[in-house]
PDB file of N, CA and C in Angstrom:
ATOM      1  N   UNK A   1     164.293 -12.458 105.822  1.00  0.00           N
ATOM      2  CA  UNK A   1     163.037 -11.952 105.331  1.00  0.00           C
ATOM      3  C   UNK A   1     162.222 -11.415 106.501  1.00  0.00           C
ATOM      4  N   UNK A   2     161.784  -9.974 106.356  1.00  0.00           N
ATOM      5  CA  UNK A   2     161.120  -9.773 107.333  1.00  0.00           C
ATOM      6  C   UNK A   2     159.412  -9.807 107.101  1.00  0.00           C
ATOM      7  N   UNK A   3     159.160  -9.763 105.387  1.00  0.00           N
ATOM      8  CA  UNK A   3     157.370 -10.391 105.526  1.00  0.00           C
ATOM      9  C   UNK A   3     157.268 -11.363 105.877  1.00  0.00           C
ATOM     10  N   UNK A   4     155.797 -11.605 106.294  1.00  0.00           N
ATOM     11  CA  UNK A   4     155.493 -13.288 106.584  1.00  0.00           C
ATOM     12  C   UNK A   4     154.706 -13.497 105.547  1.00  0.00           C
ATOM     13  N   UNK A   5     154.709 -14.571 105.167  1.00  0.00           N
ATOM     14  CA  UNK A   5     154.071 -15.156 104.260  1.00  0.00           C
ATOM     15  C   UNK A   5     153.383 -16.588 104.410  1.00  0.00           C
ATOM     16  N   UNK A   6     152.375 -16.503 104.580  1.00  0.00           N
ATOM     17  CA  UNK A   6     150.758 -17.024 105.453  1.00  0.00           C
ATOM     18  C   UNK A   6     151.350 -18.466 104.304  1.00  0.00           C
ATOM     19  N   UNK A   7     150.529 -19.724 105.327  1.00  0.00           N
ATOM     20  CA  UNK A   7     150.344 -21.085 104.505  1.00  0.00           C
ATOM     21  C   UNK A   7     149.294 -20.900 103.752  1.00  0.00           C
ATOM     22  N   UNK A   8     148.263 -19.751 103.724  1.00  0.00           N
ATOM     23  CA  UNK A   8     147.149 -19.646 102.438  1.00  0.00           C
ATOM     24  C   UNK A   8     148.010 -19.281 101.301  1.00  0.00           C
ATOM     25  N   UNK A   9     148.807 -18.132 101.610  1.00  0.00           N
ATOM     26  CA  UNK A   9     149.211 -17.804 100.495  1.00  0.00           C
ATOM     27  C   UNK A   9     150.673 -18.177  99.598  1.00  0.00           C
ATOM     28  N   UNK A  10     151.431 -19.724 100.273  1.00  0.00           N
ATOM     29  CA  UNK A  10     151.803 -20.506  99.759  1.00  0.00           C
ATOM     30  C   UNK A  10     151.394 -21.394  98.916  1.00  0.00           C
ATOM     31  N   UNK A  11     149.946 -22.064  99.594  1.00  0.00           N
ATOM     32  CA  UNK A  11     149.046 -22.763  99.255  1.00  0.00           C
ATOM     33  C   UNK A  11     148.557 -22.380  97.727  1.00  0.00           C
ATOM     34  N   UNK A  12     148.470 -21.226  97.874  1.00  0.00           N
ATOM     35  CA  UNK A  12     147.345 -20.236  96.679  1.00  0.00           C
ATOM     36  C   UNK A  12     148.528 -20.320  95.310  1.00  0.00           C
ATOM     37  N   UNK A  13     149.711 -19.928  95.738  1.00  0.00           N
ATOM     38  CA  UNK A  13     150.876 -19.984  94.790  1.00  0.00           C
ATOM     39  C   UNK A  13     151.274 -21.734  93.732  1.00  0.00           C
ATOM     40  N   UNK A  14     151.107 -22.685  95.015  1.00  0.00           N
ATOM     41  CA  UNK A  14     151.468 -23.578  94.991  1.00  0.00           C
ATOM     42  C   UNK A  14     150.264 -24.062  93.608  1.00  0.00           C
ATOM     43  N   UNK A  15     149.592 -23.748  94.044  1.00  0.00           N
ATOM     44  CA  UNK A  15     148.115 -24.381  93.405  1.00  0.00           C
ATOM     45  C   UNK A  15     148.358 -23.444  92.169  1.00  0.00           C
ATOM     46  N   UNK A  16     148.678 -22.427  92.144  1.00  0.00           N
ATOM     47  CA  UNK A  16     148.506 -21.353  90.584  1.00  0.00           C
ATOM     48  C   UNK A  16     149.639 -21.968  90.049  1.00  0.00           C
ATOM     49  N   UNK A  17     150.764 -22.309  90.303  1.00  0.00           N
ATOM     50  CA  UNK A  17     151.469 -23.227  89.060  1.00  0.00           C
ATOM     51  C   UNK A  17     151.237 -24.905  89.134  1.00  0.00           C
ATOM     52  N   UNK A  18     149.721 -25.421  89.779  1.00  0.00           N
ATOM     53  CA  UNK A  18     149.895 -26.553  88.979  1.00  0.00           C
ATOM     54  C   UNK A  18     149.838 -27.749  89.877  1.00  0.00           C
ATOM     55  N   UNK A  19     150.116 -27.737  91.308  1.00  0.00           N
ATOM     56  CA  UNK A  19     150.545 -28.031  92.074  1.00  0.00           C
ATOM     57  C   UNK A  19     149.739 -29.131  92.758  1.00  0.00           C
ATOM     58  N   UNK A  20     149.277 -30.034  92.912  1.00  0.00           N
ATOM     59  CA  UNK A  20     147.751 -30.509  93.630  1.00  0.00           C
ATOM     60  C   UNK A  20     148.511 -30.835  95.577  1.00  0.00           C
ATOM     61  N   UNK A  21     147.284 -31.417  95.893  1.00  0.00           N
ATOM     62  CA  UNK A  21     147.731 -32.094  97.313  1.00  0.00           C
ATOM     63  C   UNK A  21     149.230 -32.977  97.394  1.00  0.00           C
ATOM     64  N   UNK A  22     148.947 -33.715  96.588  1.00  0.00           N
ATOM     65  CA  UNK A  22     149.961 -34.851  96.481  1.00  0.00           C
ATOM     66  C   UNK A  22     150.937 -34.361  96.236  1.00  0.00           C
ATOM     67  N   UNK A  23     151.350 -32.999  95.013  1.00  0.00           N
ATOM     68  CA  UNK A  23     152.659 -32.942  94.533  1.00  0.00           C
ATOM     69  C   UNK A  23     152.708 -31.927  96.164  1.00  0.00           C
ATOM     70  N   UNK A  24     151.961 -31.423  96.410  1.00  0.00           N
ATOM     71  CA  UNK A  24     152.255 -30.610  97.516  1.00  0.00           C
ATOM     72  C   UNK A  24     153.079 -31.556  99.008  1.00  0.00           C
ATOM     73  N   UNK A  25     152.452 -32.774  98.977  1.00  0.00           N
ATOM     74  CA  UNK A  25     152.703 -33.708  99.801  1.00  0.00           C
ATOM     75  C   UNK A  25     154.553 -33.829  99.906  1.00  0.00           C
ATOM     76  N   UNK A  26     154.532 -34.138  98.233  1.00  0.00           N
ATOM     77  CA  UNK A  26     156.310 -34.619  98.104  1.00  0.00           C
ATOM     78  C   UNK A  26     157.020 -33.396  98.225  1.00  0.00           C
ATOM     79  N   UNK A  27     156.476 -32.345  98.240  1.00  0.00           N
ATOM     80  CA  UNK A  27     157.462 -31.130  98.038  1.00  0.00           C
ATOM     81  C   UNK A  27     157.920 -31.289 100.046  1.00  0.00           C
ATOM     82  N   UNK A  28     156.551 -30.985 100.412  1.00  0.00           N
ATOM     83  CA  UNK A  28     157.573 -31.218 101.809  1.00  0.00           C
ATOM     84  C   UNK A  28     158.279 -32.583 102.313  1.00  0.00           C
ATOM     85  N   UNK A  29     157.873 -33.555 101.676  1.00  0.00           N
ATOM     86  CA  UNK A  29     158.842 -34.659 102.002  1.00  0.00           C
ATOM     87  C   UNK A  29     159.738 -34.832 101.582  1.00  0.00           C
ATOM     88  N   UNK A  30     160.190 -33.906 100.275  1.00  0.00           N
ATOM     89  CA  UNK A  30     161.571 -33.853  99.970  1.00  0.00           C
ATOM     90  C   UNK A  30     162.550 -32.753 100.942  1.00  0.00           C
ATOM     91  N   UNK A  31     161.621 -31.670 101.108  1.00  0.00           N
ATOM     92  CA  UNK A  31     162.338 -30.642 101.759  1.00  0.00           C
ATOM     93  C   UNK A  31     162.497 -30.903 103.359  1.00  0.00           C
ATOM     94  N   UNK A  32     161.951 -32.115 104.181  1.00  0.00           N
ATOM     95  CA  UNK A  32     162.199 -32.734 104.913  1.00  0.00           C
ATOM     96  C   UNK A  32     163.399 -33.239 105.105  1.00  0.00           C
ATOM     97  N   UNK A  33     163.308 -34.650 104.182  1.00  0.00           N
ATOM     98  CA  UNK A  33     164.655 -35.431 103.636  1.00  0.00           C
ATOM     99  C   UNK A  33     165.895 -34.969 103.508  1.00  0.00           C
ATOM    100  N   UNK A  34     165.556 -33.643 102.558  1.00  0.00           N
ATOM    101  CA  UNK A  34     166.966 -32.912 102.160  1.00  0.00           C
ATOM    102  C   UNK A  34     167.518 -31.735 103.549  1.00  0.00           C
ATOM    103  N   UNK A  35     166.853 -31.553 103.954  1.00  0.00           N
ATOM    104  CA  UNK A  35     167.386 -30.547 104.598  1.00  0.00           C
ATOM    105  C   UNK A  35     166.017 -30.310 105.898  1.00  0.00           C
ATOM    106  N   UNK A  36     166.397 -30.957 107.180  1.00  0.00           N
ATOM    107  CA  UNK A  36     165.177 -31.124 108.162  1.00  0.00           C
ATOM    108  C   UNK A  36     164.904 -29.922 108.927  1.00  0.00           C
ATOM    109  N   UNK A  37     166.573 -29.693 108.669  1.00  0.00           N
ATOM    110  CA  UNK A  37     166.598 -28.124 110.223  1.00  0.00           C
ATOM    111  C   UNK A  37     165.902 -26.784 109.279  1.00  0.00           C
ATOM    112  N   UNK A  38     166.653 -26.922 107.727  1.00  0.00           N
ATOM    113  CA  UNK A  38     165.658 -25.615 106.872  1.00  0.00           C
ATOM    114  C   UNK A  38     164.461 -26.140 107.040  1.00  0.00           C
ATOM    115  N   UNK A  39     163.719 -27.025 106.838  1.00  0.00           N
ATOM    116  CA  UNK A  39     162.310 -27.558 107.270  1.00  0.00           C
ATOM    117  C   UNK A  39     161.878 -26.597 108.319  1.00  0.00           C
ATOM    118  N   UNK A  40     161.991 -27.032 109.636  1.00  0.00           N
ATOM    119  CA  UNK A  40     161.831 -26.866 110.575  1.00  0.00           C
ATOM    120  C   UNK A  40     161.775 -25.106 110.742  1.00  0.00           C
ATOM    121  N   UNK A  41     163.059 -24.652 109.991  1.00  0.00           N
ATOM    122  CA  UNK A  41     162.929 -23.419 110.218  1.00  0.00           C
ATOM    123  C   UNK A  41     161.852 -22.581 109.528  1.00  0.00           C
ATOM    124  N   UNK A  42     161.930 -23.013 108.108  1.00  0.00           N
ATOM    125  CA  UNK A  42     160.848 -22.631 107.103  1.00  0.00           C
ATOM    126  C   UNK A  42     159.117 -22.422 107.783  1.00  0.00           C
ATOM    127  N   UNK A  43     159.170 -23.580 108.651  1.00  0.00           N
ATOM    128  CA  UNK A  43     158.033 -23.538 109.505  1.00  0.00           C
ATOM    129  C   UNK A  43     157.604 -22.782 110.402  1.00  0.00           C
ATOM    130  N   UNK A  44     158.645 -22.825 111.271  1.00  0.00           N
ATOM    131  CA  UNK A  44     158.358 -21.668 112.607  1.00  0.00           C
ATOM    132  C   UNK A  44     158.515 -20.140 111.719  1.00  0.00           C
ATOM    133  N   UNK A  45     159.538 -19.989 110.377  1.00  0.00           N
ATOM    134  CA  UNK A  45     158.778 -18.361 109.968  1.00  0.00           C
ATOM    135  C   UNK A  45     157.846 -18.146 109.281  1.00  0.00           C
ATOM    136  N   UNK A  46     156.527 -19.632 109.152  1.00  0.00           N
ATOM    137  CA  UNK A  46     155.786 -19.161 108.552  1.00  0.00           C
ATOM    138  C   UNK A  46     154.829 -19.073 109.835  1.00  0.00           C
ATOM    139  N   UNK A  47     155.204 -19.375 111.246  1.00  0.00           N
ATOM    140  CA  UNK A  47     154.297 -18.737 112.168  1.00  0.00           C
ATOM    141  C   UNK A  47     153.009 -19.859 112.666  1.00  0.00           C
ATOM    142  N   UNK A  48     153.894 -21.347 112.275  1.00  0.00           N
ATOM    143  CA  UNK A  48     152.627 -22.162 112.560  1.00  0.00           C
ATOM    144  C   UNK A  48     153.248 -22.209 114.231  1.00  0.00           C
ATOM    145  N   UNK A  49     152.027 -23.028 114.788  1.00  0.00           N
ATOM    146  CA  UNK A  49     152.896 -23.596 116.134  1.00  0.00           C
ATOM    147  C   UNK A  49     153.283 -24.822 116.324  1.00  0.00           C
ATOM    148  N   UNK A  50     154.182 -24.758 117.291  1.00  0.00           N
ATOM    149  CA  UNK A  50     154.856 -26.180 117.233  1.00  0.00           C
ATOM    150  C   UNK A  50     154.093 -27.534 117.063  1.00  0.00           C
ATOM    151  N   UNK A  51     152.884 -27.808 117.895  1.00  0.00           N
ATOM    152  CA  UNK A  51     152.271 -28.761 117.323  1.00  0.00           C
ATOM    153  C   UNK A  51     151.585 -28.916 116.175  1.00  0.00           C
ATOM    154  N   UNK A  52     151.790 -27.513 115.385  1.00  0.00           N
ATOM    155  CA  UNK A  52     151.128 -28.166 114.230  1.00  0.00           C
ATOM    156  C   UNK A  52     152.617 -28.617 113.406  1.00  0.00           C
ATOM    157  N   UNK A  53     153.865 -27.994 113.555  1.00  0.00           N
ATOM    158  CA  UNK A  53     155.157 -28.296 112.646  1.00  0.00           C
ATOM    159  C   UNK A  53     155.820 -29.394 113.170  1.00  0.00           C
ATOM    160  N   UNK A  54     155.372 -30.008 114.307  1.00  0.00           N
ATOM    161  CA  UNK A  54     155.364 -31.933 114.747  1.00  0.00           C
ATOM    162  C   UNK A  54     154.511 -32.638 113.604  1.00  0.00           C
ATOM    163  N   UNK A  55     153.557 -32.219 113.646  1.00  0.00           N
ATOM    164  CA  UNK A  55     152.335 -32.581 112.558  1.00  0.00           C
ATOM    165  C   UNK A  55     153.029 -33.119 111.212  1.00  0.00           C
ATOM    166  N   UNK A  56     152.954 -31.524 110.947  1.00  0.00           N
ATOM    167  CA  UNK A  56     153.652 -31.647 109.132  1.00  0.00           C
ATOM    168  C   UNK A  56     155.071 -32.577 109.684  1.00  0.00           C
ATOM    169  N   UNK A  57     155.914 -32.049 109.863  1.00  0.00           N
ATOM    170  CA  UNK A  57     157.235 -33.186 110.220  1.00  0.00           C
ATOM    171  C   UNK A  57     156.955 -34.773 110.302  1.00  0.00           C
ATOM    172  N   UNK A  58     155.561 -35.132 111.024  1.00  0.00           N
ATOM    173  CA  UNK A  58     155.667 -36.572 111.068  1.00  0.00           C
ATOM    174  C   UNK A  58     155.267 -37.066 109.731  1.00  0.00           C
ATOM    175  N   UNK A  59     154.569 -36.196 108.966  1.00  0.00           N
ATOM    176  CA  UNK A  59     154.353 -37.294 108.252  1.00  0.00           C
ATOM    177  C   UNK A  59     154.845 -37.308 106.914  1.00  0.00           C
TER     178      UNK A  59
END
């Protein structure tokens, strides 16, 4: 994929079907669990920086 696609406008998606903090919470702790390195990657192409994708990862 060569657009980027901003954490607002995941966020914005996430939330238009339904989505709150919490279910938002488990979605990345599943996509953690299941698969750490797509995690990880998913992260750096959405352009955060590394200390913030330590962040999300720890918890």
């Amino acid at each position: 994929m060569k657009h980027k696609v901003t954490v607002e406008e995941w966020v914005k998606r996430f939330r238009a079907i339904g989505l709150d903090d919490a279910a938002m919470h488990k979605w990345h702790e599943l996509f953690e669990s299941e698969d750490p390195e797509g995690h990880q990657s998913f992260l750096e192409w959405l352009g955060l920086p590394p200390e913030r994708i330590r962040e999300i990862r720890q918890r």
